[in-house]
Protein backbone atom coordinates (compact mmCIF):
# COMPACT_ATOMS: atom_id res chain seq x y z
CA UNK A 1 121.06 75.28 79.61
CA UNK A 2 118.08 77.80 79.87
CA UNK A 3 117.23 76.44 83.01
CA UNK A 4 120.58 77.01 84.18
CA UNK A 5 121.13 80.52 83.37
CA UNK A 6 118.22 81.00 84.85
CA UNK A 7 118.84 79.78 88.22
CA UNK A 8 121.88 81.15 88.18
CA UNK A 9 120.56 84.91 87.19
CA UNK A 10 117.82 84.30 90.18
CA UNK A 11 120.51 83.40 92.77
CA UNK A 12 122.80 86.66 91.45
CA UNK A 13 119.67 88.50 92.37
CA UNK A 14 118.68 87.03 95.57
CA UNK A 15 122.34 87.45 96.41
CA UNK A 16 122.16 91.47 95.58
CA UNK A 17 118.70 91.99 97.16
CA UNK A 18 120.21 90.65 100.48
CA UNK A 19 123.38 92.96 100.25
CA UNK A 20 121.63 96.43 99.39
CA UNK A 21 119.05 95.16 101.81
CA UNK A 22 121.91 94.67 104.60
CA UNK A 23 123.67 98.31 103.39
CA UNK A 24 120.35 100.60 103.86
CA UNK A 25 120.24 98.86 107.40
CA UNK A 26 123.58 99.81 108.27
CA UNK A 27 122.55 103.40 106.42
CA UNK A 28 119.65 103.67 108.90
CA UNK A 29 121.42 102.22 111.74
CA UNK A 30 123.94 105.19 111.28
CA UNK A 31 121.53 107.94 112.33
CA UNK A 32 122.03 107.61 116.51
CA UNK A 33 118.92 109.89 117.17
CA UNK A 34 121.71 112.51 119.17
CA UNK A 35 121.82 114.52 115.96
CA UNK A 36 119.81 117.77 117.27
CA UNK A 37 119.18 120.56 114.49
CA UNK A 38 117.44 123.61 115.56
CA UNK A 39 113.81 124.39 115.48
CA UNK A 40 113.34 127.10 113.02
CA UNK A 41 109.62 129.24 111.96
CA UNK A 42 108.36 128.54 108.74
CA UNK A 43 104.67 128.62 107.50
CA UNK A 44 103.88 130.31 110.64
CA UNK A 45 104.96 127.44 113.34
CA UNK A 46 108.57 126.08 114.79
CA UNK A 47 109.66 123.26 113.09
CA UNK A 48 112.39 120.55 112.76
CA UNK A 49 114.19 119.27 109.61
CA UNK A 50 112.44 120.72 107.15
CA UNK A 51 108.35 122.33 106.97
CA UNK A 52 105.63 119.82 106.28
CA UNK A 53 103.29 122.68 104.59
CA UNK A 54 106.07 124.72 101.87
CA UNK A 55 108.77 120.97 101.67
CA UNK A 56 111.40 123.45 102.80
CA UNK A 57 114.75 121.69 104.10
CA UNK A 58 115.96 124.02 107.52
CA UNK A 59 118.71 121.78 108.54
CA UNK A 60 122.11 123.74 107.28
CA UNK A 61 123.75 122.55 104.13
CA UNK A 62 126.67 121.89 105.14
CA UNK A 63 124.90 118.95 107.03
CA UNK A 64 123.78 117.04 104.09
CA UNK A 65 124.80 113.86 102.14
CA UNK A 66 127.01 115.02 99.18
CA UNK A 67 124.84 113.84 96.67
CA UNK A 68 121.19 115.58 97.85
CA UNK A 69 123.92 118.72 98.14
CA UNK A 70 125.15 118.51 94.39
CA UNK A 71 121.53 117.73 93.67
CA UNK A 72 120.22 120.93 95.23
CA UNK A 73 123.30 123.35 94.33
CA UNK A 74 122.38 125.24 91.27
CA UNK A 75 124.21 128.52 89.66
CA UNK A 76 122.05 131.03 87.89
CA UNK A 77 123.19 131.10 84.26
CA UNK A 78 120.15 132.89 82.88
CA UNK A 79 117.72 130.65 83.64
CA UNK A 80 119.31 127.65 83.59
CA UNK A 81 120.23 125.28 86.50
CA UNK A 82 123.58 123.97 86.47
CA UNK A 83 125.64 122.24 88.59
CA UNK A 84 128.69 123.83 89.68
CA UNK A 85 130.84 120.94 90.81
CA UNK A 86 132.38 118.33 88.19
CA UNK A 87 131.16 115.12 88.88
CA UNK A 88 132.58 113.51 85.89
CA UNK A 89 136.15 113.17 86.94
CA UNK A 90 137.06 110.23 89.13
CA UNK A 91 136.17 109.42 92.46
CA UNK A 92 134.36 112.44 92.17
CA UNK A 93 130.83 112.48 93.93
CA UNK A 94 127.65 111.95 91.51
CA UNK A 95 124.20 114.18 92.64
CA UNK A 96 121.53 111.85 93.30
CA UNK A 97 119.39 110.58 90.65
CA UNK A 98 116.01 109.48 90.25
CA UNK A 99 115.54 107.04 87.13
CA UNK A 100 112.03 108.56 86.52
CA UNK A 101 110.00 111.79 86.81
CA UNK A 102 108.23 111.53 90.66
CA UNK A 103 104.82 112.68 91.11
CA UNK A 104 104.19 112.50 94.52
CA UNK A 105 100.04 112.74 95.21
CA UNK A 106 98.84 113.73 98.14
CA UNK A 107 95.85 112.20 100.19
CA UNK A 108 97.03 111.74 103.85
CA UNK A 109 97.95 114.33 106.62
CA UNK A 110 101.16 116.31 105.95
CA UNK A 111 102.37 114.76 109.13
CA UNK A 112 102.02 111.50 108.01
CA UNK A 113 102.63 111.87 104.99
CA UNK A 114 106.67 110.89 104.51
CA UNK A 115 106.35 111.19 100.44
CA UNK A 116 107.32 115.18 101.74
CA UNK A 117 110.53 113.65 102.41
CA UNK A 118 111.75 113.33 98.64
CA UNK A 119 110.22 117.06 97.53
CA UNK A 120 111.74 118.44 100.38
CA UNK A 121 115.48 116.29 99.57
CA UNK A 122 115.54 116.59 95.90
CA UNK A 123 113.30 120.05 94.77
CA UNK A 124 115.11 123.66 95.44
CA UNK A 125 113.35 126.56 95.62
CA UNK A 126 110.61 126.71 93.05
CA UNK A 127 112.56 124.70 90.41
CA UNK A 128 112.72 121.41 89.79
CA UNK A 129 116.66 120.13 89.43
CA UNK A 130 116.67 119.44 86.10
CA UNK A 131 117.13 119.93 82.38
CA UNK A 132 114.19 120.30 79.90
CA UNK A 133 115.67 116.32 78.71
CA UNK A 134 116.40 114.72 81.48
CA UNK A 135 114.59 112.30 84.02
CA UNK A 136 114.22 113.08 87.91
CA UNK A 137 112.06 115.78 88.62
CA UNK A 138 109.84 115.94 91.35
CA UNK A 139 106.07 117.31 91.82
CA UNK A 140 104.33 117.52 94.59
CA UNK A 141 99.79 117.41 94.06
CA UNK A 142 98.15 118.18 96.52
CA UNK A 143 94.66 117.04 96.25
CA UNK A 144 93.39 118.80 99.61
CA UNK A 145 95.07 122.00 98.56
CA UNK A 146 93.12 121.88 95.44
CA UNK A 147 95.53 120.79 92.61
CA UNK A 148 94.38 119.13 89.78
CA UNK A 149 95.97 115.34 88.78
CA UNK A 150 97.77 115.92 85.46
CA UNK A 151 96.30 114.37 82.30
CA UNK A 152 98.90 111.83 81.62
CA UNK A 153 97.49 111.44 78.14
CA UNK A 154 100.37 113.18 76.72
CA UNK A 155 99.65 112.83 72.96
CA UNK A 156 96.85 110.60 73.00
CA UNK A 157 93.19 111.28 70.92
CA UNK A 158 91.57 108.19 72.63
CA UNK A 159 90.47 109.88 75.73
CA UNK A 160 90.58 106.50 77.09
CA UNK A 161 93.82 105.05 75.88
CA UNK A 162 96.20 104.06 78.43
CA UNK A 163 99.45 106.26 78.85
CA UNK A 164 102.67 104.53 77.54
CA UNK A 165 105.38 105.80 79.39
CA UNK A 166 103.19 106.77 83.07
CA UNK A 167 102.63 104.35 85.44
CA UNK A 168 100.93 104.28 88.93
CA UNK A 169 102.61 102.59 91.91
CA UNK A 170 99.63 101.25 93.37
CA UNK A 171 99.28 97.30 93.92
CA UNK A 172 96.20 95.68 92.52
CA UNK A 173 96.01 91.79 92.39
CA UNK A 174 95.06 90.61 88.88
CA UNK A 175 95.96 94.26 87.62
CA UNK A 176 99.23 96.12 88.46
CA UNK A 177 102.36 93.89 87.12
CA UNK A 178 105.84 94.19 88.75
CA UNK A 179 107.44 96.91 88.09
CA UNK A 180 110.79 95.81 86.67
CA UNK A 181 108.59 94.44 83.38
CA UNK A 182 107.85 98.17 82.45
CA UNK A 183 110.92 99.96 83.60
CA UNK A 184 112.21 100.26 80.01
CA UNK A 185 109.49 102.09 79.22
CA UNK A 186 108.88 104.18 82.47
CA UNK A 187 109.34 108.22 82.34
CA UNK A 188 106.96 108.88 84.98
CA UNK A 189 106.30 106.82 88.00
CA UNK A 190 102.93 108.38 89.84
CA UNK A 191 102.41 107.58 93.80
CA UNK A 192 99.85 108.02 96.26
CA UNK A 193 100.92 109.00 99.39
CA UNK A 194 98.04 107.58 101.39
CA UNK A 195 97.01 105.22 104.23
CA UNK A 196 98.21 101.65 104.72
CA UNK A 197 93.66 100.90 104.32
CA UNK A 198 95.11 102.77 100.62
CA UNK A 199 93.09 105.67 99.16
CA UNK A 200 89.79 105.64 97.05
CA UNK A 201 91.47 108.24 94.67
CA UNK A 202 92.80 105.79 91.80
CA UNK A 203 88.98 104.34 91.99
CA UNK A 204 87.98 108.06 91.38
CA UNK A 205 89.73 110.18 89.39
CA UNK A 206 89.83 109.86 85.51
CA UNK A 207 93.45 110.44 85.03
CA UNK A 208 94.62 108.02 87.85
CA UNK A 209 92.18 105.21 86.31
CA UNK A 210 93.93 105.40 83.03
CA UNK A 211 96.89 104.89 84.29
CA UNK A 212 98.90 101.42 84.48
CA UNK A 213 99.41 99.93 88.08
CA UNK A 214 102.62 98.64 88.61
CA UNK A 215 103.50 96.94 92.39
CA UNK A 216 107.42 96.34 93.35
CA UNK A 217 108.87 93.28 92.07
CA UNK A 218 110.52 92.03 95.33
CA UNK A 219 108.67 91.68 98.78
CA UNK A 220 110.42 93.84 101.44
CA UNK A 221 110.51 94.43 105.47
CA UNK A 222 109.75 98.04 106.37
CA UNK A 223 111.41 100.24 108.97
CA UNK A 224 108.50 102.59 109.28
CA UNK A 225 108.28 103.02 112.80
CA UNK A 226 104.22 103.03 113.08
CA UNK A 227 102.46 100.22 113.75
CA UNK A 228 99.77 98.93 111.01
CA UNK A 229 98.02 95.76 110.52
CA UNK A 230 98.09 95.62 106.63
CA UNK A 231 100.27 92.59 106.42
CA UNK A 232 103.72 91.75 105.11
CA UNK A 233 105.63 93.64 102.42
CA UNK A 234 103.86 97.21 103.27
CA UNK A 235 106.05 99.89 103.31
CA UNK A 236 106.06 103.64 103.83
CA UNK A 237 105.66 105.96 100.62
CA UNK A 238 109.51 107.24 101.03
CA UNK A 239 110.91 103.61 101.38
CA UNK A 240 108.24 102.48 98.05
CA UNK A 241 109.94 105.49 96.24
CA UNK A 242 113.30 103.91 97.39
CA UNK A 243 112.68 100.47 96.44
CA UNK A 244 111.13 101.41 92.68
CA UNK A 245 114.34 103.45 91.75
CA UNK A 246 116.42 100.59 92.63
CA UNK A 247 114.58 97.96 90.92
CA UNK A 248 113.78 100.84 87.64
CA UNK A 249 117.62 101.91 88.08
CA UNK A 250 118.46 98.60 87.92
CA UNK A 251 116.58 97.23 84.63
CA UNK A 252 117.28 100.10 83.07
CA UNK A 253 120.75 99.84 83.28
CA UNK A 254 120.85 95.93 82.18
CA UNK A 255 118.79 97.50 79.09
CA UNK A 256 122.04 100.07 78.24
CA UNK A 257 124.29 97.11 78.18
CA UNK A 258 122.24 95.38 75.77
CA UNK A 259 123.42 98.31 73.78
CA UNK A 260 127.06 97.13 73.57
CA UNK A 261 129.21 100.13 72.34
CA UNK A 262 126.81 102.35 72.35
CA UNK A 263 126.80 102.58 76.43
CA UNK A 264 129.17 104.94 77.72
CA UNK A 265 127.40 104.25 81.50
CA UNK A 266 129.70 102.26 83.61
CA UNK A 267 129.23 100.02 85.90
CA UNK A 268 130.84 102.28 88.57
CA UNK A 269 128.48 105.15 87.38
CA UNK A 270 125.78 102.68 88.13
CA UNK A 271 126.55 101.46 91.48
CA UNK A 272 127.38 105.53 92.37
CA UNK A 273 123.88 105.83 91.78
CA UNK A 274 122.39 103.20 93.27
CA UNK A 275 124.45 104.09 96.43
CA UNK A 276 123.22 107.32 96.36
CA UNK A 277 119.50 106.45 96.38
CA UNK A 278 119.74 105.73 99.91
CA UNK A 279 120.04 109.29 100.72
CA UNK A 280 115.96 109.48 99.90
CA UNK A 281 115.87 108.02 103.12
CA UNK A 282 118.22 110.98 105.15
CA UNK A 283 115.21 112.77 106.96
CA UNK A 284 113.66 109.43 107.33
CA UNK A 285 116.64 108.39 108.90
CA UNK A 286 116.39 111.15 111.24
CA UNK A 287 112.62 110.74 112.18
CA UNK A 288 112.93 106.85 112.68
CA UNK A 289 116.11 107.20 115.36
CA UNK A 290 114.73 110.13 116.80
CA UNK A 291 111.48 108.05 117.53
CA UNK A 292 113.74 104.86 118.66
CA UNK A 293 115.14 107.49 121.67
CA UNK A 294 112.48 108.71 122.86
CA UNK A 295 110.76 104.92 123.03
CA UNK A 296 113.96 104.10 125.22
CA UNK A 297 114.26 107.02 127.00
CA UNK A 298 110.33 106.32 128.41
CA UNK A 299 111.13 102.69 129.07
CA UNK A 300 109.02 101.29 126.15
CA UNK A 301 110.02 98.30 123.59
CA UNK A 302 111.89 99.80 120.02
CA UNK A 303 108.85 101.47 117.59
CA UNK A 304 108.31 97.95 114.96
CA UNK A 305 109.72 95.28 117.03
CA UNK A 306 107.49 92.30 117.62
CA UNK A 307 106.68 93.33 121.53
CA UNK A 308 106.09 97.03 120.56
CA UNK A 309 103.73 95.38 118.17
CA UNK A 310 102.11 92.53 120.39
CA UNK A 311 101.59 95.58 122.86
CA UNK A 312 99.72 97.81 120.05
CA UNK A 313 97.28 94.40 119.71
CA UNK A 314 97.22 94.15 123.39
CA UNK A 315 96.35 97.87 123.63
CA UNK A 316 93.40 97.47 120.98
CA UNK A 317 91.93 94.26 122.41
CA UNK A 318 90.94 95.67 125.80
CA UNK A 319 87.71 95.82 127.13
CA UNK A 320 85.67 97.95 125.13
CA UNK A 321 88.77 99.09 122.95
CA UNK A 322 89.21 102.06 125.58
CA UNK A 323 92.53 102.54 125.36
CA UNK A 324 92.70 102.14 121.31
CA UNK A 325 89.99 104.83 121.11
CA UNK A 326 91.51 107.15 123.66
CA UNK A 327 94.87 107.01 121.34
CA UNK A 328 92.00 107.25 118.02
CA UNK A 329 90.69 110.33 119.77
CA UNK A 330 94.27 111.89 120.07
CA UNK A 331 94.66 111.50 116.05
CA UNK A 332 91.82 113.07 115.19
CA UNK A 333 92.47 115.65 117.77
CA UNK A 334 95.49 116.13 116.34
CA UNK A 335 93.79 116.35 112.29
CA UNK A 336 91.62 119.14 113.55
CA UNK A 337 94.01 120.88 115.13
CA UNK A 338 96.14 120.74 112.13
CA UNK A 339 92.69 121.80 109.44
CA UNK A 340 92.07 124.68 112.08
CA UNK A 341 95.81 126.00 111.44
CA UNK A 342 96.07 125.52 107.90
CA UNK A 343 92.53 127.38 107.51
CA UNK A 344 93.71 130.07 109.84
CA UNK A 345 96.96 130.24 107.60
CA UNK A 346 94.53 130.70 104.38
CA UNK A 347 93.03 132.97 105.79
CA UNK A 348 95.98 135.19 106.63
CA UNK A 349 97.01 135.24 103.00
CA UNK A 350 94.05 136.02 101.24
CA UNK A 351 93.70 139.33 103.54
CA UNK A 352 97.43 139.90 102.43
């Protein structure tokens, strides 16, 4: 009979794995790459969507998803953020959600780096959206700019004891378990936004090494647009954020229903916020169709397809790797170009 229930509880999950898998394609499939926003200054340079150096949104708000909208749409009530809309009565829209505290750190180019994507969605202003009890804030550390990793030893003497309720999303055969086996537990979820070759950070600083790893519980299929050779199941940070609220949201929800009368969570509530997690993916959304044009419009394959991918091999393998380090040599171009601005930007403020 164990076996049984089981089986059956693994094919109910299989079966709901494939379905959100099949609605986030239809949610990315939505964005036609025609949507134009204007270019607006901020930080000193003209920019689209939102600024990679401040994570401030400059598309209009009456262009966003409902739920980032009610996220972001505060009332000053003394210091408090509230939200003005009542999303309590039916068929009324929920904000969106996250089933943990984010901390976001930093170790890749701001251009890269699409873990910008959820600070810039979900923080407005300087606050965080949230209430001094609840989950779902977001923080942004960045390592270049000089902030410090938090201690995540919240009330621990043991300067070496493990922290119970922070976890790092970092895969690590033999050491990070999946992350649906913790989610009960989970308050903070801590990611790297770094490089597919992953970043030497967690192998470095004290607070990241304490923490416990944690990897996704399910294998998934990117639709990053940029090619990599890391293998199967990597992902972008934005879609890895996306992924662990579902699969935290989920457990943690199975865990409230244990709780019998007690839960006063519905199942509609649930799949309202489930739904809603998609919108992490709105300015990624954006980017990725935007990038799709512009590879049609110039007559090459669709960005993550197998022949734009055999013709990124192709590109590396020929003679003498010319080509590959001609495109190398336009990255790094690029990373100076961006440390010469961002040092002429520091400069500008000190003298202020």
């Amino acid at each position: 009979m164990q076996t049984i229930r089981k089986n059956l509880y693994m094919s109910q999950k299989s079966s709901k794995l494939e379905a959100d898998e099949q609605r986030l394609v239809e949610y990315l499939n939505s964005f036609d790459g025609k949507t134009s926003f204007p270019r607006r200054t901020c930080c000193n340079s003209s920019r689209s969507l939102y600024c990679k150096e401040c994570c401030r949104l400059l598309v209009p708000d009456d262009v966003l998803p409902d739920p980032i909208s009610l996220r972001r749409e505060v009332k000053d009530t003394g210091g408090n953020n509230e939200i003005t809309h009542d999303t309590t009565a039916d068929n009324k829209p929920r904000p969106l959600k996250l089933p943990f505290n984010l901390h976001i750190v930093l170790d890749d180019r701001r251009c890269s780096a699409t873990g910008l994507h959820a600070v810039a969605l979900l923080n407005s202003g300087e606050e965080n959206h949230k209430s001094a009890d609840d989950l779902g804030s977001v923080t942004l550390i960045d390592v270049a700019n000089g902030d410090d990793i938090p201690n995540y030893d919240y009330n621990s003497i043991d300067p070496i004891e493990q922290s119970e309720t922070a976890f790092l999303l970092f895969p690590s055969p033999g050491e990070s378990v999946p992350i649906d086996s913790v989610a009960h537990q989970m308050e903070t979820l801590v990611v790297l936004d770094c490089k597919w070759t992953k970043s030497s950070l967690c192998r470095k600083n004290a607070n990241l090494m304490k923490l416990r790893k944690v990897h996704l519980s399910n294998t998934y299929n990117t639709h990053y647009w940029r090619w990599h050779n890391a293998g199967d199941g990597c992902v972008s940070t934005i879609e890895a954020i996306y992924y662990a609220a579902m699969e935290v949201s989920e457990q943690k929800y199975q865990q409230l229903l244990s709780l019998e009368d007690q839960c006063t969570f519905t199942l509609q509530d649930h799949l309202a916020d489930q739904s809603n997690l998609m919108h992490l993916l709105w300015l990624f959304g954006h980017q990725r169709a935007a990038t799709f044009q512009a590879a049609n419009r110039d007559g090459k394959p669709a960005p993550g397809s197998a022949e734009a991918k055999e013709l990124a091999r192709a590109l590396r393998k020929q003679s003498g790797e010319y080509a590959w380090r001609s495109e190398r040599n336009k990255e790094i171009g690029k990373i100076l170009k961006e440390e010469c601005r961002r040092m002429k930007e520091l400069g500008l403020k000190k003298k202020h």
